[in-house]
C-alpha atoms as a PDB file:
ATOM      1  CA  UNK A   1       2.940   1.176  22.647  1.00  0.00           C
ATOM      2  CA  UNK A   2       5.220  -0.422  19.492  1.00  0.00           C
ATOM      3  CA  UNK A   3       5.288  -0.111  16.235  1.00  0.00           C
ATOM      4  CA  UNK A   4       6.286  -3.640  14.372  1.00  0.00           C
ATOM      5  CA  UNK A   5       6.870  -3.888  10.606  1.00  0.00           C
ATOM      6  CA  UNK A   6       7.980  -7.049   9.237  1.00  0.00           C
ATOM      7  CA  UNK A   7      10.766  -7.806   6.805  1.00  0.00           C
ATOM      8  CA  UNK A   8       8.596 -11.145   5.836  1.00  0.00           C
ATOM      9  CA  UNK A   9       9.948 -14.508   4.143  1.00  0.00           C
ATOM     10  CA  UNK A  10       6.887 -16.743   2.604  1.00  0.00           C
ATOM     11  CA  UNK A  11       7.520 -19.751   2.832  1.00  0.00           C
ATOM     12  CA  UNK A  12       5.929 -23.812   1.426  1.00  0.00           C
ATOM     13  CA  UNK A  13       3.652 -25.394   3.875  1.00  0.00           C
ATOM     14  CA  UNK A  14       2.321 -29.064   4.539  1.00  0.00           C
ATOM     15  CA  UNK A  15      -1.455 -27.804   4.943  1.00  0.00           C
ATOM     16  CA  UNK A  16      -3.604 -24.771   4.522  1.00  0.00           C
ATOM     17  CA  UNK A  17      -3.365 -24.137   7.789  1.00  0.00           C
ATOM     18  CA  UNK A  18       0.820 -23.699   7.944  1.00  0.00           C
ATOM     19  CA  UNK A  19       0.923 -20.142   7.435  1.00  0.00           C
ATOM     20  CA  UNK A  20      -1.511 -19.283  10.216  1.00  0.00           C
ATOM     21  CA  UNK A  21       0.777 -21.743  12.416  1.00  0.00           C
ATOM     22  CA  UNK A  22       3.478 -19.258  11.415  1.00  0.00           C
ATOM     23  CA  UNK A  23       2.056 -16.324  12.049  1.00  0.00           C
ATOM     24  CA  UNK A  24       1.009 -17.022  15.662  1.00  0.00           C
ATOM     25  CA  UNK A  25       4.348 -18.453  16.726  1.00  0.00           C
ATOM     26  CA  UNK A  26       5.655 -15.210  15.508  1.00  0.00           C
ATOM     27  CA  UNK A  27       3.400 -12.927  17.629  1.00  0.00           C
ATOM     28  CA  UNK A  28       3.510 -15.389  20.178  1.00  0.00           C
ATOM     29  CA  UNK A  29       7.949 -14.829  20.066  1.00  0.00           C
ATOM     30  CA  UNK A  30       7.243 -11.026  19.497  1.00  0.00           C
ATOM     31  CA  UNK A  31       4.662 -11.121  23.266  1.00  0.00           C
ATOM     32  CA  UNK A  32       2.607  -8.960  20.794  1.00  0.00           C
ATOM     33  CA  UNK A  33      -0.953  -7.209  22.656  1.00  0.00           C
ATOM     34  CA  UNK A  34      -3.518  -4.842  22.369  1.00  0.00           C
ATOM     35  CA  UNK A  35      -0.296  -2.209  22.590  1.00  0.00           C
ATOM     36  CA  UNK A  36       1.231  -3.593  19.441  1.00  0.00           C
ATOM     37  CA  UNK A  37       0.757  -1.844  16.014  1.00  0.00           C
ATOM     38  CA  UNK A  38       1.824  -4.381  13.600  1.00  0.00           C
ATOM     39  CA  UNK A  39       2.322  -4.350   9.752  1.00  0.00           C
ATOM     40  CA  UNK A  40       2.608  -7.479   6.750  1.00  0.00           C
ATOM     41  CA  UNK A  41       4.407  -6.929   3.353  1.00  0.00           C
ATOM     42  CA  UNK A  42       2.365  -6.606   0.263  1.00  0.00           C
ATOM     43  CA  UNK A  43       1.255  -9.973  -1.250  1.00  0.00           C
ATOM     44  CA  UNK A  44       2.197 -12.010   1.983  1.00  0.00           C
ATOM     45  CA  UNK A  45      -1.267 -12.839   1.767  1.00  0.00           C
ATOM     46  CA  UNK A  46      -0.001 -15.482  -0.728  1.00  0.00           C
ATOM     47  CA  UNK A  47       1.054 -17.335   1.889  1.00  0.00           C
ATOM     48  CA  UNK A  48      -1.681 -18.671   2.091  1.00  0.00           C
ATOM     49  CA  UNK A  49      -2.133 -20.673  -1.258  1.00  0.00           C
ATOM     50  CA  UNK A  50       1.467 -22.160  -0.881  1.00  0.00           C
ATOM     51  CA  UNK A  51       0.417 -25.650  -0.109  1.00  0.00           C
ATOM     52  CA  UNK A  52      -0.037 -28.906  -1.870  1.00  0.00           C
ATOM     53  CA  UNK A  53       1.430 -29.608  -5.214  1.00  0.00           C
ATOM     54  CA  UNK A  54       0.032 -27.196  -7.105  1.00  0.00           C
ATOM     55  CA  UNK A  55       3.659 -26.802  -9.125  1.00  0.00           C
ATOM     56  CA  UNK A  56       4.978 -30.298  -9.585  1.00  0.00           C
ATOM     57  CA  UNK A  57       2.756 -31.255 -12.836  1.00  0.00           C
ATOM     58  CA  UNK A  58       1.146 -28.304 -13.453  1.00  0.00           C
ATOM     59  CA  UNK A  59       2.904 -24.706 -12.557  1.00  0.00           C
ATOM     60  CA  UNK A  60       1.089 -21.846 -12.553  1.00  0.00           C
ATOM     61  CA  UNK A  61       1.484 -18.841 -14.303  1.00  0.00           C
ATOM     62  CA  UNK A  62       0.787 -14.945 -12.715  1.00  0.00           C
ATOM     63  CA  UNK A  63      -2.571 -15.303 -14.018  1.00  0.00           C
ATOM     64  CA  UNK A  64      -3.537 -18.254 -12.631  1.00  0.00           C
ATOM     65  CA  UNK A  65      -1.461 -17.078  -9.239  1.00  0.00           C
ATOM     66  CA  UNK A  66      -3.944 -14.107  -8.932  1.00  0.00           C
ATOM     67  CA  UNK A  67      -6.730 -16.872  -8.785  1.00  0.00           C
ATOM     68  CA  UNK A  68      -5.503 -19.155  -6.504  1.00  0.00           C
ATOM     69  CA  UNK A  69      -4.547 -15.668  -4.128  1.00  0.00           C
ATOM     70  CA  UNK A  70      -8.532 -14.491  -4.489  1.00  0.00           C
ATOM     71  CA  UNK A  71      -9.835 -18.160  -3.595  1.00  0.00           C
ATOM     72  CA  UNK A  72      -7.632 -17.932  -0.435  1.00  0.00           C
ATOM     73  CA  UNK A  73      -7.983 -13.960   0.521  1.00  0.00           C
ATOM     74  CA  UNK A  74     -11.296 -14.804   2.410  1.00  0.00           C
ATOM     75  CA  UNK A  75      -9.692 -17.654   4.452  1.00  0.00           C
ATOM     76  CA  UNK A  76      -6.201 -15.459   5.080  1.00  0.00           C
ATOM     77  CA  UNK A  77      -8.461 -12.607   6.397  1.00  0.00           C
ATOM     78  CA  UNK A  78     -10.463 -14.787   8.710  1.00  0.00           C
ATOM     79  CA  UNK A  79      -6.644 -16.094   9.928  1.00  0.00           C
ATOM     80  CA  UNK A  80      -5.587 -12.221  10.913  1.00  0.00           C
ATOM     81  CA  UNK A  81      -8.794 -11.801  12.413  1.00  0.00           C
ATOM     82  CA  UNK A  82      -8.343 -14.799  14.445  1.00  0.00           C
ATOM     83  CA  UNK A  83      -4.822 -13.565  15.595  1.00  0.00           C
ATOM     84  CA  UNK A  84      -6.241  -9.614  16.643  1.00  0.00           C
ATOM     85  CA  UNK A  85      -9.052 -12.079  18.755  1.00  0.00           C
ATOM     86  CA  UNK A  86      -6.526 -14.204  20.540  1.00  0.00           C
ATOM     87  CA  UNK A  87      -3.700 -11.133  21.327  1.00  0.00           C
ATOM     88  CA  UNK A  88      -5.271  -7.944  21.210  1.00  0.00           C
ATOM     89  CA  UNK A  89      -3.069  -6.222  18.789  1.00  0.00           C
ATOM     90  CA  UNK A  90      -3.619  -4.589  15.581  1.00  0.00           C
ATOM     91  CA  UNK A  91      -2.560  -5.594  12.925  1.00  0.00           C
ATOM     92  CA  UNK A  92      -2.718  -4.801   8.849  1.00  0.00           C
ATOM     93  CA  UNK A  93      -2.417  -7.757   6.747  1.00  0.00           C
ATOM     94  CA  UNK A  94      -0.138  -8.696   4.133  1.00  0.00           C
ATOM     95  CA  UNK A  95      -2.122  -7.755   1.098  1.00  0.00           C
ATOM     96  CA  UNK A  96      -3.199  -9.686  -1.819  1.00  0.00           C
ATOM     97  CA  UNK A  97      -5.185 -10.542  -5.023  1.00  0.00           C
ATOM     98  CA  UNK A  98      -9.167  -9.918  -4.222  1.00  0.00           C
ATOM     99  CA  UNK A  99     -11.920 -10.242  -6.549  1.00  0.00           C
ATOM    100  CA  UNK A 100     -13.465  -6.325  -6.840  1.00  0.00           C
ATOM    101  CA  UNK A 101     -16.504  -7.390  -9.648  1.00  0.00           C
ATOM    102  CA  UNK A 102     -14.983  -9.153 -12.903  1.00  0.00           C
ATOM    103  CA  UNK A 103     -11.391  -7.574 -12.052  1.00  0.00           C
ATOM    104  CA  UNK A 104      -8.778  -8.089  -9.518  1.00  0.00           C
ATOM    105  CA  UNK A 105      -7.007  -5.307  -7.029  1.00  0.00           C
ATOM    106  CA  UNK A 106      -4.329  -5.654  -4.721  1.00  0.00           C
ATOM    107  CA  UNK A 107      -6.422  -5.401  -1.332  1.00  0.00           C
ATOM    108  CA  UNK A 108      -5.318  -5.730   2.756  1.00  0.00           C
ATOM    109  CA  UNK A 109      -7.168  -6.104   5.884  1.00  0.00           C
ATOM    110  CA  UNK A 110      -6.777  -3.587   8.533  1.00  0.00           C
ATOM    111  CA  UNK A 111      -8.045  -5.529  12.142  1.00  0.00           C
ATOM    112  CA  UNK A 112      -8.448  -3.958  14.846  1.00  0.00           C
ATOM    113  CA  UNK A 113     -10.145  -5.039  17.993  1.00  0.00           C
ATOM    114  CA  UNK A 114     -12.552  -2.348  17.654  1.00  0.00           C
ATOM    115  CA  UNK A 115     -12.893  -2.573  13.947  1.00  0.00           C
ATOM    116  CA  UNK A 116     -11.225  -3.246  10.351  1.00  0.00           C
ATOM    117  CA  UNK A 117     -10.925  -1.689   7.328  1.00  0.00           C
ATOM    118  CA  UNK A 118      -9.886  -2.218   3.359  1.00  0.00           C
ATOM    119  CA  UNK A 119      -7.193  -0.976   2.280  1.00  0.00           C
ATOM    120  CA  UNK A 120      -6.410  -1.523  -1.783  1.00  0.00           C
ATOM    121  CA  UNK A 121      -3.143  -0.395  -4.082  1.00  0.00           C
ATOM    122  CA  UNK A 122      -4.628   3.088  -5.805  1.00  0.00           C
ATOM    123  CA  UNK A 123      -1.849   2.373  -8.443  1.00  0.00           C
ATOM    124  CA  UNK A 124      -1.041  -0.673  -9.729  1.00  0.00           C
ATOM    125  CA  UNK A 125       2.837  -0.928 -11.233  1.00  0.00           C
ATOM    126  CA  UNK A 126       3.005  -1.437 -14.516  1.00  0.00           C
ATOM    127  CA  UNK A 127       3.816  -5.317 -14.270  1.00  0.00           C
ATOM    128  CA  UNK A 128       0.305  -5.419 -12.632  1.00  0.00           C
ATOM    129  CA  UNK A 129      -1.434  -3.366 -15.118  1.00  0.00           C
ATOM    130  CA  UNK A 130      -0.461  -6.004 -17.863  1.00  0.00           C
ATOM    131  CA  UNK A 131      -2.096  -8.800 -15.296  1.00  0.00           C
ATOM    132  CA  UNK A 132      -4.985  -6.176 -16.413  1.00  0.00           C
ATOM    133  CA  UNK A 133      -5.003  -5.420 -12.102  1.00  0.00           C
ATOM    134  CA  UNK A 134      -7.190  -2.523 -11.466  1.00  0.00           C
ATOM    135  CA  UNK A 135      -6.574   0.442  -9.102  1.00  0.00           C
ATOM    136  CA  UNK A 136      -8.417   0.341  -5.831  1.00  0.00           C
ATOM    137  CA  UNK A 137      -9.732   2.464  -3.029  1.00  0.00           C
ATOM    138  CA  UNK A 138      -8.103   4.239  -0.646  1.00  0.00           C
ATOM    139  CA  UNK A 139      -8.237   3.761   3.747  1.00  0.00           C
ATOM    140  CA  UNK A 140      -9.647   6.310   5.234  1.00  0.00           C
ATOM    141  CA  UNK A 141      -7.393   7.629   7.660  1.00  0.00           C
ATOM    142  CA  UNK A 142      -8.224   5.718  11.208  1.00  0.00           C
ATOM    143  CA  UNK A 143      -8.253   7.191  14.365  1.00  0.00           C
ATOM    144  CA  UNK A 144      -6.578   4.025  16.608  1.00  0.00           C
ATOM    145  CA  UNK A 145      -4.847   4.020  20.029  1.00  0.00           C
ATOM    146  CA  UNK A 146      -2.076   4.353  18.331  1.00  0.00           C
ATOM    147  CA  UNK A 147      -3.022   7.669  16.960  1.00  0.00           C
ATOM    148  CA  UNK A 148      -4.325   8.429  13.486  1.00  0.00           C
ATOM    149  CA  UNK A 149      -3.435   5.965  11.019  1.00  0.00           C
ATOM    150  CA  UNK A 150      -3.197   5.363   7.406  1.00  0.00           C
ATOM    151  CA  UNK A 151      -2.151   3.002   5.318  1.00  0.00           C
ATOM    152  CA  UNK A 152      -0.496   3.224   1.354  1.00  0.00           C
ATOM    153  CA  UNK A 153       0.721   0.235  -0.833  1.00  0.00           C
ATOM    154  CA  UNK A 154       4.152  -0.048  -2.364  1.00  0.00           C
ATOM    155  CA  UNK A 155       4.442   2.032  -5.843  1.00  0.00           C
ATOM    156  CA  UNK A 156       1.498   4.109  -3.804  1.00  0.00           C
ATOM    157  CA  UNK A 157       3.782   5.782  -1.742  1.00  0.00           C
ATOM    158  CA  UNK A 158       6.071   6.780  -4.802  1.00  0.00           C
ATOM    159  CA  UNK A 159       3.301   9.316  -5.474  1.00  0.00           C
ATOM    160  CA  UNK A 160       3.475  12.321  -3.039  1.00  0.00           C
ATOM    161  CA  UNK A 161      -0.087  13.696  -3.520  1.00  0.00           C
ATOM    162  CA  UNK A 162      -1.701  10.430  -2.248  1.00  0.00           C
ATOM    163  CA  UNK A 163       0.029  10.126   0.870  1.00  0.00           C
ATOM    164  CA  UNK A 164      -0.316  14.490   1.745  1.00  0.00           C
ATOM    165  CA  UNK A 165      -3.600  13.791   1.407  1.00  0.00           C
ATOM    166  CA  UNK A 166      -3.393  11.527   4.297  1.00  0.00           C
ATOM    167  CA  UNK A 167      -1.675  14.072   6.281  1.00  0.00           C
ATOM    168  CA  UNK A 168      -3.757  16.680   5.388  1.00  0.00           C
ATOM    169  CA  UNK A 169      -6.693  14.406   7.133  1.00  0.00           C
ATOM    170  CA  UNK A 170      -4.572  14.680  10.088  1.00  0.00           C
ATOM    171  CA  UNK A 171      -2.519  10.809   9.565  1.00  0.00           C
ATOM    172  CA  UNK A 172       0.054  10.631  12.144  1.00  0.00           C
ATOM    173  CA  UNK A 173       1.432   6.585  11.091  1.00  0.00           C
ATOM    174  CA  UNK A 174       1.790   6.060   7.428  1.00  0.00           C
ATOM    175  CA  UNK A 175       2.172   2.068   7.052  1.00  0.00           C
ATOM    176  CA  UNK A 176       3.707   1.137   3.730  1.00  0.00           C
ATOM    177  CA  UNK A 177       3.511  -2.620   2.908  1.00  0.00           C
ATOM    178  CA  UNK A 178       6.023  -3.408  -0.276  1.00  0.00           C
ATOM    179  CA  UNK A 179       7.164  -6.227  -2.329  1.00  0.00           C
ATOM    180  CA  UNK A 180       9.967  -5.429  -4.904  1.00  0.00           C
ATOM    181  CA  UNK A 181      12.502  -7.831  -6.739  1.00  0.00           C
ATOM    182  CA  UNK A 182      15.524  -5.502  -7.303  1.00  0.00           C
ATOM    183  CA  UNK A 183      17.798  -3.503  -5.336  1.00  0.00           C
ATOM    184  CA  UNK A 184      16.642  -0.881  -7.552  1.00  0.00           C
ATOM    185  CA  UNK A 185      13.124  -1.452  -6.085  1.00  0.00           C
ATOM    186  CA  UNK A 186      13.688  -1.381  -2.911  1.00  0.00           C
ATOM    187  CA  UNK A 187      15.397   1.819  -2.949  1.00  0.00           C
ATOM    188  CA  UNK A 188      12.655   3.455  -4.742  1.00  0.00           C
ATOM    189  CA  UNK A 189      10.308   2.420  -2.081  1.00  0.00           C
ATOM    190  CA  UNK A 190      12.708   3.711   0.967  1.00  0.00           C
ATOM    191  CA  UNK A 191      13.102   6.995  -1.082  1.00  0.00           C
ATOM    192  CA  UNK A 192       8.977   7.154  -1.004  1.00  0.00           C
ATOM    193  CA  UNK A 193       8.579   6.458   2.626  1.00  0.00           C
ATOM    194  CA  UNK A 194      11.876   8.816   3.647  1.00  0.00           C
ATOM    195  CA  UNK A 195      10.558  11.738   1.850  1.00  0.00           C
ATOM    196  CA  UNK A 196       6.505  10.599   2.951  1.00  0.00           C
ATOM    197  CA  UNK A 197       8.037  11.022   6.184  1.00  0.00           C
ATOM    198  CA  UNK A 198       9.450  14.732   5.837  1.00  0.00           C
ATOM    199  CA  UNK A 199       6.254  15.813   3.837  1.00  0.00           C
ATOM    200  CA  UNK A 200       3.938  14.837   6.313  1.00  0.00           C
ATOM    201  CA  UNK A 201       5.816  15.183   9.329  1.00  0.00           C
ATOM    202  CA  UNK A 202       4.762  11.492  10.486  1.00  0.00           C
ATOM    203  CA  UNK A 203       6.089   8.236  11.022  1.00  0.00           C
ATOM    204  CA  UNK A 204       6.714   6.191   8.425  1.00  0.00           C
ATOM    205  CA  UNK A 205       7.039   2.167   8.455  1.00  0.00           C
ATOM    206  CA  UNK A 206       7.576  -0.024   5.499  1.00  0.00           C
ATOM    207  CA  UNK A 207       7.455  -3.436   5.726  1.00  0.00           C
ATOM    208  CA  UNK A 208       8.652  -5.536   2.824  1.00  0.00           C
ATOM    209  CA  UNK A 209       8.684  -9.156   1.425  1.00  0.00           C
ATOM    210  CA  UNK A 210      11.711 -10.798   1.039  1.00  0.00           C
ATOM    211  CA  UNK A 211      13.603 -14.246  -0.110  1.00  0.00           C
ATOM    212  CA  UNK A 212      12.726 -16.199  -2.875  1.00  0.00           C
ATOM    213  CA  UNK A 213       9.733 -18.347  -3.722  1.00  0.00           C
ATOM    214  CA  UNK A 214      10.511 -20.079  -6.909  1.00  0.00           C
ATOM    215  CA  UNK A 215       7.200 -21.532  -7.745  1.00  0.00           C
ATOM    216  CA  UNK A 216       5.321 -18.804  -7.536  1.00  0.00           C
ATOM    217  CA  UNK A 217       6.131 -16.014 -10.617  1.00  0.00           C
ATOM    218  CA  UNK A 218       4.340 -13.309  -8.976  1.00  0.00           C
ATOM    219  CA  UNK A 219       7.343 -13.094  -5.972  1.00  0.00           C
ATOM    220  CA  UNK A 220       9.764 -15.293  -6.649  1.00  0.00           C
ATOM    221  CA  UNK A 221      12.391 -13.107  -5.909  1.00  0.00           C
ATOM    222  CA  UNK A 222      12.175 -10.537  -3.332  1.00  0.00           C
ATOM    223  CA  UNK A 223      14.366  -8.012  -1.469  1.00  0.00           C
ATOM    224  CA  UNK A 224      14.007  -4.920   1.074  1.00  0.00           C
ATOM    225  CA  UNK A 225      14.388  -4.383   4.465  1.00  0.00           C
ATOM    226  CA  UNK A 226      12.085  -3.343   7.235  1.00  0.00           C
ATOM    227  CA  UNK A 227      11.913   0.533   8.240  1.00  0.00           C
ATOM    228  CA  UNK A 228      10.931   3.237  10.363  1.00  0.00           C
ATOM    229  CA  UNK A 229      11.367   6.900   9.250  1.00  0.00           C
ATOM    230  CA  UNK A 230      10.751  10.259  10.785  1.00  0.00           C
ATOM    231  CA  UNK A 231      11.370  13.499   9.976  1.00  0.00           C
ATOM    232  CA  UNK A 232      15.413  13.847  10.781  1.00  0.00           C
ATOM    233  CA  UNK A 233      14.773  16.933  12.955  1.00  0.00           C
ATOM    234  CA  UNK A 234      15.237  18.039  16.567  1.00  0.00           C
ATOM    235  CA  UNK A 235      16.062  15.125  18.667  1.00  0.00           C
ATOM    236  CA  UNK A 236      15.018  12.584  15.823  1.00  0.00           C
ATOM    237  CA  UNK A 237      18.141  10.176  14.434  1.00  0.00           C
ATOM    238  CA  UNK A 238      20.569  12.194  11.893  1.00  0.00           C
ATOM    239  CA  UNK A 239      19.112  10.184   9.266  1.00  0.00           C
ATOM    240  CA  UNK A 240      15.603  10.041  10.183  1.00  0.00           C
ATOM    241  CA  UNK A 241      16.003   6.045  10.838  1.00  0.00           C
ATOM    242  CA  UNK A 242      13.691   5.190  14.357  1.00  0.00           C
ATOM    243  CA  UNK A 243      14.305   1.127  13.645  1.00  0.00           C
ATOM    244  CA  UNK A 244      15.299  -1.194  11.322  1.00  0.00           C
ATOM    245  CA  UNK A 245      14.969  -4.960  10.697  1.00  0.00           C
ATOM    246  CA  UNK A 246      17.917  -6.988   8.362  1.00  0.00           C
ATOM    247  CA  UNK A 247      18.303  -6.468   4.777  1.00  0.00           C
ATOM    248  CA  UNK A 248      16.852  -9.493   2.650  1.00  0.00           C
ATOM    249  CA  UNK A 249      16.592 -11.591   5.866  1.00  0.00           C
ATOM    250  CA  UNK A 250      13.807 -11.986   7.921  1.00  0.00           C
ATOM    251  CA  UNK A 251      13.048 -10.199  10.553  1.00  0.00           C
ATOM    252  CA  UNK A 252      11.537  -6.907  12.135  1.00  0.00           C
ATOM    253  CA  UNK A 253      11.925  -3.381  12.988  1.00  0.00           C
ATOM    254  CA  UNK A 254      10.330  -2.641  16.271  1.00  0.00           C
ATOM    255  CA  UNK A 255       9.677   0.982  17.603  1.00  0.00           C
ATOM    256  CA  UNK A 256       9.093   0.342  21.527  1.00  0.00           C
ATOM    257  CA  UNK A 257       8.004   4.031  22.260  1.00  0.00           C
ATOM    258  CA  UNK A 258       5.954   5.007  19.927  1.00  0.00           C
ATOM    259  CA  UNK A 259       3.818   7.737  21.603  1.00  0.00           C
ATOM    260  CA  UNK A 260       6.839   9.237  22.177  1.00  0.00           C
ATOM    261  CA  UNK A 261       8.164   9.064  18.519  1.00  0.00           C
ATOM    262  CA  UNK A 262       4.838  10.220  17.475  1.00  0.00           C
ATOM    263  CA  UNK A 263       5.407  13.250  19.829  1.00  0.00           C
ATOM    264  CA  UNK A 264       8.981  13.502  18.194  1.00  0.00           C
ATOM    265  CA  UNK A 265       7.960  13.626  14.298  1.00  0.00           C
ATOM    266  CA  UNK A 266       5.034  15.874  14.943  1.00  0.00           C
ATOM    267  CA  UNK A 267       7.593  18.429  16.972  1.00  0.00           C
ATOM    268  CA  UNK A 268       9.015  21.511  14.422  1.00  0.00           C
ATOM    269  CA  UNK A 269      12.629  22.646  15.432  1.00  0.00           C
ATOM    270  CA  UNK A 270      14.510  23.545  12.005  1.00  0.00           C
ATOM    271  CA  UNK A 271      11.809  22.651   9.826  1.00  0.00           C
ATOM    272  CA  UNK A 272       8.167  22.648   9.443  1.00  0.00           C
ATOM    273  CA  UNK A 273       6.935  21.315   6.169  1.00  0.00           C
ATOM    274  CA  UNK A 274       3.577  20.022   6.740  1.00  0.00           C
ATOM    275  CA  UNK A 275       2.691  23.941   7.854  1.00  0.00           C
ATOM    276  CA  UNK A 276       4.519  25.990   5.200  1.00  0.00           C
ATOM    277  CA  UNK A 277       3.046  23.410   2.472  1.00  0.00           C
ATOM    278  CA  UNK A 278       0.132  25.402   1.557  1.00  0.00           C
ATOM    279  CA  UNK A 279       2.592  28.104   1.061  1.00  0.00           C
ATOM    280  CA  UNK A 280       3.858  26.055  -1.689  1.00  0.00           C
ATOM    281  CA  UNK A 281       0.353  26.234  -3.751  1.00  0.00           C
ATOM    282  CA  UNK A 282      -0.041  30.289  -3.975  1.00  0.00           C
ATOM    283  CA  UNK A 283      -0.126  32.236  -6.875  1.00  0.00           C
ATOM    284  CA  UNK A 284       3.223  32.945  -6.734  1.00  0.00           C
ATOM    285  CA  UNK A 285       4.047  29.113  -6.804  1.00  0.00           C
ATOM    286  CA  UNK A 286       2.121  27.720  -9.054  1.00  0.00           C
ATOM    287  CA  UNK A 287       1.197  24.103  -9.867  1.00  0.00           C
ATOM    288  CA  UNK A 288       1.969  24.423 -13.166  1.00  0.00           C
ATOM    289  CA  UNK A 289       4.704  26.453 -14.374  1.00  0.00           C
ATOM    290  CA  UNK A 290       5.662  28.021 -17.695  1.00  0.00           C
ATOM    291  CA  UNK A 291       8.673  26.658 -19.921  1.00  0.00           C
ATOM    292  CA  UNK A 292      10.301  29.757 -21.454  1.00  0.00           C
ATOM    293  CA  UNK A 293      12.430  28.498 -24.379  1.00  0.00           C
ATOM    294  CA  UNK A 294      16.347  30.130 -24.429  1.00  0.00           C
ATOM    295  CA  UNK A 295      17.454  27.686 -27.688  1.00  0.00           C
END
């Protein structure tokens, strides 16, 4: 079984159709099947909408982006549907602006063959909360072929209690779509899924957008690069590091033998934090601690 998470580049189409073109050829290249695990950056979804000349005379500004994304979500979700029909594989979608009642949220379809589920951004950044973007719902953790999965988007998995949660539900594959436009970014986001990855004592794959789409605000400038982390114990890499795709290039980090990295990250040689956390929640470790002032 693999593990695939894109380093994704969106790019301008001739029709509405283009993206879905693009995303075919690329499983088609990739001889992805029903034993491929496969993961699309956040707001890839966009894809979607870039067709036409919706800049030339009129460009659009991240308002007015997060409408075009919503009229297209439906449409981009019937495309990865289509694709989990025609190869068997799983696959979570890049995510993208939905409608949730009068408001927005930053939403992804999880397809599987035998099912889908939602998956929405619990907390929007602060350059989404002045789109006045919502926070959404979490996956519930998924019980796959692949092994129990869950899913967490971008600045989600800077937040530690969201993702333990996930591994205290039993989550085995933590996917982390992510879009960021700094270095900065990016590094924040690999800090979130490295230390995800030692927490929970699961594999960890982000996938992120990159290049540069200059008529579209919302990602017009994007860098990262595709990852795979597990915990860096017993016979796992030094640095925890099971694959990686190029930096700010296109491409993908592919994990051929999953069950057996799975069987790797779950394994406790020299450490064992995901059963000595609850030790970390006693009495004698409080959640909140005292500040004793020495001025």
């Amino acid at each position: 079984m693999r593990l695939i998470a894109a380093t994704w580049q969106p790019i301008w189409h001739d029709t509405p159709e283009g993206w879905l073109t693009r995303y075919r050829e690329a499983l088609t290249a990739l001889e992805a099947d029903r034993d491929t695990l496969m993961v699309f950056p956040e707001y890839t979804a966009l894809e979607a909408t870039f067709y036409g000349e919706v800049t030339r005379d009129a460009p659009l500004d991240a308002k007015a982006w997060m409408a075009r994304g919503a009229d297209h979500f439906d449409a981009y979700c019937a495309g990865i549907r289509s694709l989990v029909q025609d190869t068997g594989a799983t696959i979570l979608g890049g995510s993208g602006f939905a409608r949730k009642g009068d408001a927005f949220v930053n939403r992804a379809l999880f397809c599987a063959p035998e099912g889908e589920a939602w998956l929405e951004k619990q907390m929007p950044t602060p350059y989404e909360r002045a789109l006045d973007m919502v926070a959404g719902d979490a996956m519930p953790v998924l019980d796959t072929r692949f092994g129990k999965v869950a899913a967490v988007i971008c600045y989600d998995s800077e937040f530690p209690l969201i993702s333990r949660r996930c591994a205290e539900a039993g989550a085995e594959i933590l996917l982390v779509p992510s879009c960021t436009d700094t270095e900065q970014g990016a590094s924040r986001v690999e800090i979130g899924c490295r230390a995800r990855a030692l927490e929970g004592q699961m594999i960890v794959a982000m996938a992120p957008l990159v290049g540069e789409v200059p008529q579209c605000e919302v990602i017009d400038v994007n860098l990262g690069q595709a990852r795979v982390f597990c915990p860096p114990d017993g016979a796992a890499p030094a640095d925890g590091t099971l694959a990686r795709g190029p930096r700010n290039a296109p491409g993908f980090a592919i994990v051929d033998d999953l069950s057996e990295s799975l069987a790797m990250a779950k394994a406790s040689v020299e450490v064992s934090v995901s059963r000595h956390w609850p030790e970390s929640e006693t009495d004698a470790n409080p959640g909140v601690l005292p500040v004793l002032c020495l001025k």
